[in-house]
PDB file of N, CA and C in Angstrom:
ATOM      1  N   UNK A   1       0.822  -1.182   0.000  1.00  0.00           N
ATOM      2  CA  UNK A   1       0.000   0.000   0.000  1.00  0.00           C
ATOM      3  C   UNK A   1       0.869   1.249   0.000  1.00  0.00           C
ATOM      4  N   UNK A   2       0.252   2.301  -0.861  1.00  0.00           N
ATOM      5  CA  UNK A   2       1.341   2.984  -0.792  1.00  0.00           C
ATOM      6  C   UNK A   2       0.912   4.023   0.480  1.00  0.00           C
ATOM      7  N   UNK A   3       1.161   5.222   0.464  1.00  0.00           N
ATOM      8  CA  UNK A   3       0.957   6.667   1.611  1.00  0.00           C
ATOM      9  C   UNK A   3       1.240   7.840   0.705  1.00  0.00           C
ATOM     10  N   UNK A   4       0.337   8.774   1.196  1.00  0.00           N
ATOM     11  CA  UNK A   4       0.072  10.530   1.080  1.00  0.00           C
ATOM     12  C   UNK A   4       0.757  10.931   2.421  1.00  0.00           C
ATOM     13  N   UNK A   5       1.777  11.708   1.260  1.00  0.00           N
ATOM     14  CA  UNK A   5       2.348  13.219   1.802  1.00  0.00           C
ATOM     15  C   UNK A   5       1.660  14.489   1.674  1.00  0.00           C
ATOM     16  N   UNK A   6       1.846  15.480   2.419  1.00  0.00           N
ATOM     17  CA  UNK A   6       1.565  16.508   2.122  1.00  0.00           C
ATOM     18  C   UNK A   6       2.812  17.413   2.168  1.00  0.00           C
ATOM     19  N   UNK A   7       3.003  18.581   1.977  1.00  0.00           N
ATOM     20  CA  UNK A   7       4.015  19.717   1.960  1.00  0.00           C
ATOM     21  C   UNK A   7       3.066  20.889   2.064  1.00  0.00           C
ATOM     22  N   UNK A   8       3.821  22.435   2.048  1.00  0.00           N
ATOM     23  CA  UNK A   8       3.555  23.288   2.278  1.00  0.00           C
ATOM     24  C   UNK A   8       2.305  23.754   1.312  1.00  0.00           C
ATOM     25  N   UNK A   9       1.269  24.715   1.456  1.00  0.00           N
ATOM     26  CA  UNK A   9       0.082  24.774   0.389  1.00  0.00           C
ATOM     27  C   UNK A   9       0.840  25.699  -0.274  1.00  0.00           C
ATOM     28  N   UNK A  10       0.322  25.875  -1.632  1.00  0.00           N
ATOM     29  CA  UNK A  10       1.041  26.272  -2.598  1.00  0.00           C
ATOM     30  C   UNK A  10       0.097  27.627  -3.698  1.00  0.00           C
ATOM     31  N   UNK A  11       0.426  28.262  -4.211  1.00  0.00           N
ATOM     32  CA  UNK A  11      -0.656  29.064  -4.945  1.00  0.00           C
ATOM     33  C   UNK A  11       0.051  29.497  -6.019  1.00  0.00           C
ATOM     34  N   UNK A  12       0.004  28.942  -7.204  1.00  0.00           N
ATOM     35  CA  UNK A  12       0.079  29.848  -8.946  1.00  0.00           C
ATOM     36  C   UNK A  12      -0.501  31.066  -9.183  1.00  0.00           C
ATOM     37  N   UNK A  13       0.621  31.759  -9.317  1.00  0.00           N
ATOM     38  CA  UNK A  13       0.377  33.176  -9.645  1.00  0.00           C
ATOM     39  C   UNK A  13       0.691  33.790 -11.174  1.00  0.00           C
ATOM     40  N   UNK A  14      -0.289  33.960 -11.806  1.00  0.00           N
ATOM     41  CA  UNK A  14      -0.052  34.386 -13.162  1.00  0.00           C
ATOM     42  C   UNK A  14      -0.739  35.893 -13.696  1.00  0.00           C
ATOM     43  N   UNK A  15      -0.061  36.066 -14.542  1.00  0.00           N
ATOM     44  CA  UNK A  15      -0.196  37.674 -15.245  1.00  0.00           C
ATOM     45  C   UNK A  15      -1.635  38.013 -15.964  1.00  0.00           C
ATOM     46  N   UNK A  16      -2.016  39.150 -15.948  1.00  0.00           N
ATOM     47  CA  UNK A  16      -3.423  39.032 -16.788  1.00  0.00           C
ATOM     48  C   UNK A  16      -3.301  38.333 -18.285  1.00  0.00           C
ATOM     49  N   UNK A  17      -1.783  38.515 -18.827  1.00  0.00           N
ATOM     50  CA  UNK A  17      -1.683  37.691 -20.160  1.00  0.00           C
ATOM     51  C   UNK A  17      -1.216  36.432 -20.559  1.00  0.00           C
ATOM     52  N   UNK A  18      -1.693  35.668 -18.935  1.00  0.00           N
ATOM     53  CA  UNK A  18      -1.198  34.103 -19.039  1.00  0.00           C
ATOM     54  C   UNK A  18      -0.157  34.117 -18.531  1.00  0.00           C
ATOM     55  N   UNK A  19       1.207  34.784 -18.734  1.00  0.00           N
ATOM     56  CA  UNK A  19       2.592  34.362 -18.026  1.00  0.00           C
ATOM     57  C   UNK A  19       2.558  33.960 -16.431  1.00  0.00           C
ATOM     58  N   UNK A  20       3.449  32.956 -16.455  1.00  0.00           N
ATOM     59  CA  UNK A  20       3.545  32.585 -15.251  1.00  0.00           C
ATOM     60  C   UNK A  20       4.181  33.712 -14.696  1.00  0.00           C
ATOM     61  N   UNK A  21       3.663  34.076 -13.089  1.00  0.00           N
ATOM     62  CA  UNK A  21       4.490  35.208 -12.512  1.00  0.00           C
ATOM     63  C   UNK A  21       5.163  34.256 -11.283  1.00  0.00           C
ATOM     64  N   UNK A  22       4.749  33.209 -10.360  1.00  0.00           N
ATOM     65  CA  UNK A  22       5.575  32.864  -9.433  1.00  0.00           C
ATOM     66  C   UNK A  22       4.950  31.704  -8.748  1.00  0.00           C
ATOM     67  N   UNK A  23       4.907  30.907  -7.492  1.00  0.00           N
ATOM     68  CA  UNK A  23       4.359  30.545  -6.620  1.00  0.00           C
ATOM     69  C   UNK A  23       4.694  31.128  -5.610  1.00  0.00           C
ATOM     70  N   UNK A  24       3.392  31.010  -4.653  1.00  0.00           N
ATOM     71  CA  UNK A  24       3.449  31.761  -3.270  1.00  0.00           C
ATOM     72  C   UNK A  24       3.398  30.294  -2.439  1.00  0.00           C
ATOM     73  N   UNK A  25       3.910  30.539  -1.624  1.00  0.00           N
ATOM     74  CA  UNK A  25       3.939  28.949  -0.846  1.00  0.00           C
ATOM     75  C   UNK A  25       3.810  29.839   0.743  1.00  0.00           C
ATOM     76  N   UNK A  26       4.018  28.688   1.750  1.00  0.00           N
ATOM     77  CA  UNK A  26       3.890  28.680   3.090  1.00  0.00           C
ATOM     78  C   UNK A  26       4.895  28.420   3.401  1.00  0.00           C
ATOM     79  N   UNK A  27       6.796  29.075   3.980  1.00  0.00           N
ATOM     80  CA  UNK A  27       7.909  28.741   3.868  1.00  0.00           C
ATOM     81  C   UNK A  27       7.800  28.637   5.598  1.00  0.00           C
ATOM     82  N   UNK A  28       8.061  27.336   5.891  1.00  0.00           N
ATOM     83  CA  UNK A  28       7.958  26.754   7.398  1.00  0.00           C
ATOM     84  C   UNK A  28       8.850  26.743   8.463  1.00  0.00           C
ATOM     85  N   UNK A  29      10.046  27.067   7.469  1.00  0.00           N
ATOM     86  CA  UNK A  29      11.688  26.959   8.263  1.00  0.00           C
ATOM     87  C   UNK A  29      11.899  28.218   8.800  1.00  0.00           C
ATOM     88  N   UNK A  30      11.443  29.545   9.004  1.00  0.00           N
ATOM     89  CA  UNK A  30      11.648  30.620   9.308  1.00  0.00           C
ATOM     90  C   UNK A  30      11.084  30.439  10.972  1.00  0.00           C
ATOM     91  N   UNK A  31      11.383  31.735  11.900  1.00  0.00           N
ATOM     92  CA  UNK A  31      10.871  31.723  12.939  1.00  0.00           C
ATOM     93  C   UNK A  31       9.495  31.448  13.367  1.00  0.00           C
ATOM     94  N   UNK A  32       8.572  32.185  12.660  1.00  0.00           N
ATOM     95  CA  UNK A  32       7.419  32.303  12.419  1.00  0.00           C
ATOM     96  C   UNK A  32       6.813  31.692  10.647  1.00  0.00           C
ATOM     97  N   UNK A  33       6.156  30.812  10.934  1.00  0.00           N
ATOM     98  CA  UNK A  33       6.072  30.680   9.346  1.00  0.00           C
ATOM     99  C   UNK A  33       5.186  31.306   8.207  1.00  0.00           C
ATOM    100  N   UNK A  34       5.682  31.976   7.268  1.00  0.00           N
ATOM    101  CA  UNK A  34       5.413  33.178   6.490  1.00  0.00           C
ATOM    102  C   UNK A  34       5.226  33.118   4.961  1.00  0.00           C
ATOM    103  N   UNK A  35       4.435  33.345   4.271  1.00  0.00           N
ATOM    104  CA  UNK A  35       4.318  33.297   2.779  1.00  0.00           C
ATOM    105  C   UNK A  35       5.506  33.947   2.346  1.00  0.00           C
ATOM    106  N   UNK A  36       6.254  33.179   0.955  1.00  0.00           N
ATOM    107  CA  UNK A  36       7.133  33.599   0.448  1.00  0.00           C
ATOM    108  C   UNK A  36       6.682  33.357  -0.992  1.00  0.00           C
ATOM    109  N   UNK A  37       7.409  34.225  -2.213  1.00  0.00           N
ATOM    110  CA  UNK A  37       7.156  33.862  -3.315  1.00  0.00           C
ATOM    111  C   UNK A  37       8.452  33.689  -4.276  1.00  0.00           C
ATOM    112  N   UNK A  38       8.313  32.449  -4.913  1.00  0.00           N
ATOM    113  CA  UNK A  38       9.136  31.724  -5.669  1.00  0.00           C
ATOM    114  C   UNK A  38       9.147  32.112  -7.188  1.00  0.00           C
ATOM    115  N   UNK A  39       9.803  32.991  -7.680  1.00  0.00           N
ATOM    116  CA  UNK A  39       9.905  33.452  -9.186  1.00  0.00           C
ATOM    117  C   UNK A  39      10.054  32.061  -9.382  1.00  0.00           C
ATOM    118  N   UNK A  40       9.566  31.827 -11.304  1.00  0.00           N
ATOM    119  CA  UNK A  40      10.090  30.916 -11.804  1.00  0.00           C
ATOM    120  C   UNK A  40      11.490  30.826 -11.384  1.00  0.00           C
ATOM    121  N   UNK A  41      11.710  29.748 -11.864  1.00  0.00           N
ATOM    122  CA  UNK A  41      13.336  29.338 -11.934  1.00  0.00           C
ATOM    123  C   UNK A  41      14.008  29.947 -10.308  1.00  0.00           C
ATOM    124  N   UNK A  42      13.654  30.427  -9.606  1.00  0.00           N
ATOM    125  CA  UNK A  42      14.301  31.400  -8.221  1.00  0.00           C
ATOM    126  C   UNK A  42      14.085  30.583  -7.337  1.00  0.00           C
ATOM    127  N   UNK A  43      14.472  31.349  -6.363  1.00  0.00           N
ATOM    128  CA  UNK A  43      14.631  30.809  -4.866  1.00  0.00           C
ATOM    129  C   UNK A  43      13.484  31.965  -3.889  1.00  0.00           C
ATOM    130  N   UNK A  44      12.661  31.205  -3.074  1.00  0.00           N
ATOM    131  CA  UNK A  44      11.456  31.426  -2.320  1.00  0.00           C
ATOM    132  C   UNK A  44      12.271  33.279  -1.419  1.00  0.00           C
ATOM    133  N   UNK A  45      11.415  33.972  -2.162  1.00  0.00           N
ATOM    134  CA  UNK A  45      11.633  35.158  -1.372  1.00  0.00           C
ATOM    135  C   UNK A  45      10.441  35.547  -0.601  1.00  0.00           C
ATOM    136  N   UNK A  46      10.812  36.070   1.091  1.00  0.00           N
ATOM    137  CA  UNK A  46      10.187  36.090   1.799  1.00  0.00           C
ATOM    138  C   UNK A  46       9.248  36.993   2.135  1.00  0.00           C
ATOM    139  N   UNK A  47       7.646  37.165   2.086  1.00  0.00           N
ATOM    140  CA  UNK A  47       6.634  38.810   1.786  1.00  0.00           C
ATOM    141  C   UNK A  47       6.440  39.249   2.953  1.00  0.00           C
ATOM    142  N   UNK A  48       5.435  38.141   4.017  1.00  0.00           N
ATOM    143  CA  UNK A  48       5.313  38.499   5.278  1.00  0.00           C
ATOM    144  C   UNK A  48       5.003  37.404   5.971  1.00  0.00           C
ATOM    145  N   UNK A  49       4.824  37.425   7.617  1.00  0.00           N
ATOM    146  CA  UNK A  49       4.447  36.551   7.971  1.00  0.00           C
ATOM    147  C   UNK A  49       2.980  35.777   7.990  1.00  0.00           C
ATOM    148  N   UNK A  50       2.615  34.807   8.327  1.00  0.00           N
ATOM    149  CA  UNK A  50       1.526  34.196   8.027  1.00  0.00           C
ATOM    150  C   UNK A  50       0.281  34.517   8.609  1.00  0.00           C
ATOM    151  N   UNK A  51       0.646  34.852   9.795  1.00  0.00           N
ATOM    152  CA  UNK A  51      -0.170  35.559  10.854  1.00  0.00           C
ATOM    153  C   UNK A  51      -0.901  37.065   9.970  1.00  0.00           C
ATOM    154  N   UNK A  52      -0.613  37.714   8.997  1.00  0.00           N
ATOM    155  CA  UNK A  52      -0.449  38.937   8.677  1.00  0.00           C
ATOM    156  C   UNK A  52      -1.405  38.831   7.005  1.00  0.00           C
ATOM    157  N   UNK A  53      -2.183  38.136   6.684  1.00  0.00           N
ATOM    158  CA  UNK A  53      -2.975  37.953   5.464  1.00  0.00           C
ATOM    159  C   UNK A  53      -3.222  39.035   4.325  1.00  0.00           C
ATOM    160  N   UNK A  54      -3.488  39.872   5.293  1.00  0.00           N
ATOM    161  CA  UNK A  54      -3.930  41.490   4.592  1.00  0.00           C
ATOM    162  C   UNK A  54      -2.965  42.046   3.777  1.00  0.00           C
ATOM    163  N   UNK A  55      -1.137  42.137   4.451  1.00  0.00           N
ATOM    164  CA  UNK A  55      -0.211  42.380   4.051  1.00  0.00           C
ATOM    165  C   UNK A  55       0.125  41.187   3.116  1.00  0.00           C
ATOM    166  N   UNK A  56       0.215  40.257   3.169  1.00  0.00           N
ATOM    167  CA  UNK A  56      -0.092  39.307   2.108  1.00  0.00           C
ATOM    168  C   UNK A  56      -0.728  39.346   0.622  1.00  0.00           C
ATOM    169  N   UNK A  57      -1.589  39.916   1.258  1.00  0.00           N
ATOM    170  CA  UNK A  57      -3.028  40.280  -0.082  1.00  0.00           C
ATOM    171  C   UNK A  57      -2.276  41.555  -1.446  1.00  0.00           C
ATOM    172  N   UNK A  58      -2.305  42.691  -0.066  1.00  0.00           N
ATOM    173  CA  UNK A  58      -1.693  43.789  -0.629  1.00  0.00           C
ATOM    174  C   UNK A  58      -0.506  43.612  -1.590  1.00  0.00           C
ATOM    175  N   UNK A  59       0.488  42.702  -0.601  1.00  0.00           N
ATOM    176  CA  UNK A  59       1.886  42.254  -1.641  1.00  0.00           C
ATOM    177  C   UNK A  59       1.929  41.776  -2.845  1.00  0.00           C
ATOM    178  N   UNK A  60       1.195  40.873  -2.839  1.00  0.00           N
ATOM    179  CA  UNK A  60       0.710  40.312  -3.952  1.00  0.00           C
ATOM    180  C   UNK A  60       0.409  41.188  -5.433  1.00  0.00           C
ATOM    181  N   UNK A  61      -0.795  41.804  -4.900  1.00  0.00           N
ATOM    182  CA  UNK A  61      -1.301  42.723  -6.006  1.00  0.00           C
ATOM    183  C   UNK A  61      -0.142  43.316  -6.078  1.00  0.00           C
ATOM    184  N   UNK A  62       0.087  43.917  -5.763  1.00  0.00           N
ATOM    185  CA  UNK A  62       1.134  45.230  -5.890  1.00  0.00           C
ATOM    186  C   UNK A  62       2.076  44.411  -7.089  1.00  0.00           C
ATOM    187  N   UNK A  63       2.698  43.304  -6.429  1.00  0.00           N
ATOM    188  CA  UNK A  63       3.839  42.596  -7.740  1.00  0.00           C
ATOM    189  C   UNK A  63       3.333  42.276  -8.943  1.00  0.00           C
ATOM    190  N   UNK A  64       1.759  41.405  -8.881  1.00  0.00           N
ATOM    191  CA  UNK A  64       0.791  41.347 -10.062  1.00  0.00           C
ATOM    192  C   UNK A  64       0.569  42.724 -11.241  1.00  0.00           C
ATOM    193  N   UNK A  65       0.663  43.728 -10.924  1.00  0.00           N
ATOM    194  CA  UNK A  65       0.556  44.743 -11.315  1.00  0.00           C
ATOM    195  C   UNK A  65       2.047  45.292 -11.708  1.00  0.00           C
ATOM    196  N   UNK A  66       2.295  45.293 -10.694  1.00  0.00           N
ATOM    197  CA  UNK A  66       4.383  45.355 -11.248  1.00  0.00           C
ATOM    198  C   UNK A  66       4.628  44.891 -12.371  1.00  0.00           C
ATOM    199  N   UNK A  67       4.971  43.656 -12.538  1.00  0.00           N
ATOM    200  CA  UNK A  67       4.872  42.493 -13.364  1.00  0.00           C
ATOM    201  C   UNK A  67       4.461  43.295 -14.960  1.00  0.00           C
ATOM    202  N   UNK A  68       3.569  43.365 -14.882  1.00  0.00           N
ATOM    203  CA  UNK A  68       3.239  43.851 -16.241  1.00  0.00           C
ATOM    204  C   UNK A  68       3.930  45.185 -16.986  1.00  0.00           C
ATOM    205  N   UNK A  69       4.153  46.165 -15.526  1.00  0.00           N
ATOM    206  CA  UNK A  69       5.045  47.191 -16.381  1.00  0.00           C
ATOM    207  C   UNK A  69       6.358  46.859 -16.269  1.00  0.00           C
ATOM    208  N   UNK A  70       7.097  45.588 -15.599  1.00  0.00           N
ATOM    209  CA  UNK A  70       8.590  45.261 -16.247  1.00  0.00           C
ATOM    210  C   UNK A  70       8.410  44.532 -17.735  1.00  0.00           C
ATOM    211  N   UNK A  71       7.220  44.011 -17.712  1.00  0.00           N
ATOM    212  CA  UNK A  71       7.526  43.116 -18.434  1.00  0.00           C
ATOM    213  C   UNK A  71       8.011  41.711 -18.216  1.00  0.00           C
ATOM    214  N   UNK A  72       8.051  41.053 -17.134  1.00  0.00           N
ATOM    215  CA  UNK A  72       8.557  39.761 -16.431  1.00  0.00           C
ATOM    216  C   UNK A  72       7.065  39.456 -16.981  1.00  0.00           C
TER     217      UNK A  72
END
């Protein structure tokens, strides 16, 4: 028989024109454990803590919107 794992929850974040923009995950190893977001190809950079949703929310948009005027 086999067994289910689970890992951290995870969220796809993409551009209004389809491009992938990142995953946001739940990064567990920190003091407090805190949403971080993972550019493609990158390494999990850290937004806020988990406790803190709102600032979460806000971050988000803000890069979603970014995003489009770099051009990423």
């Amino acid at each position: 028989m086999g067994y289910l794992s689970y890992g951290p929850p995870e969220l796809d974040v993409w551009r209004s024109d389809g491009k992938p923009l990142g995953t946001i995950t739940v990064y567990e190893e920190a003091k407090e454990p805190e949403y971080a977001l993972r550019p493609r190809g990158g390494e999990p950079k850290p937004m806020c803590p988990v406790s803190d949703p709102k600032t979460a929310a806000d971050t988000l948009a803000a890069l979603v919107i970014l995003s489009s005027y770099w051009g990423g």
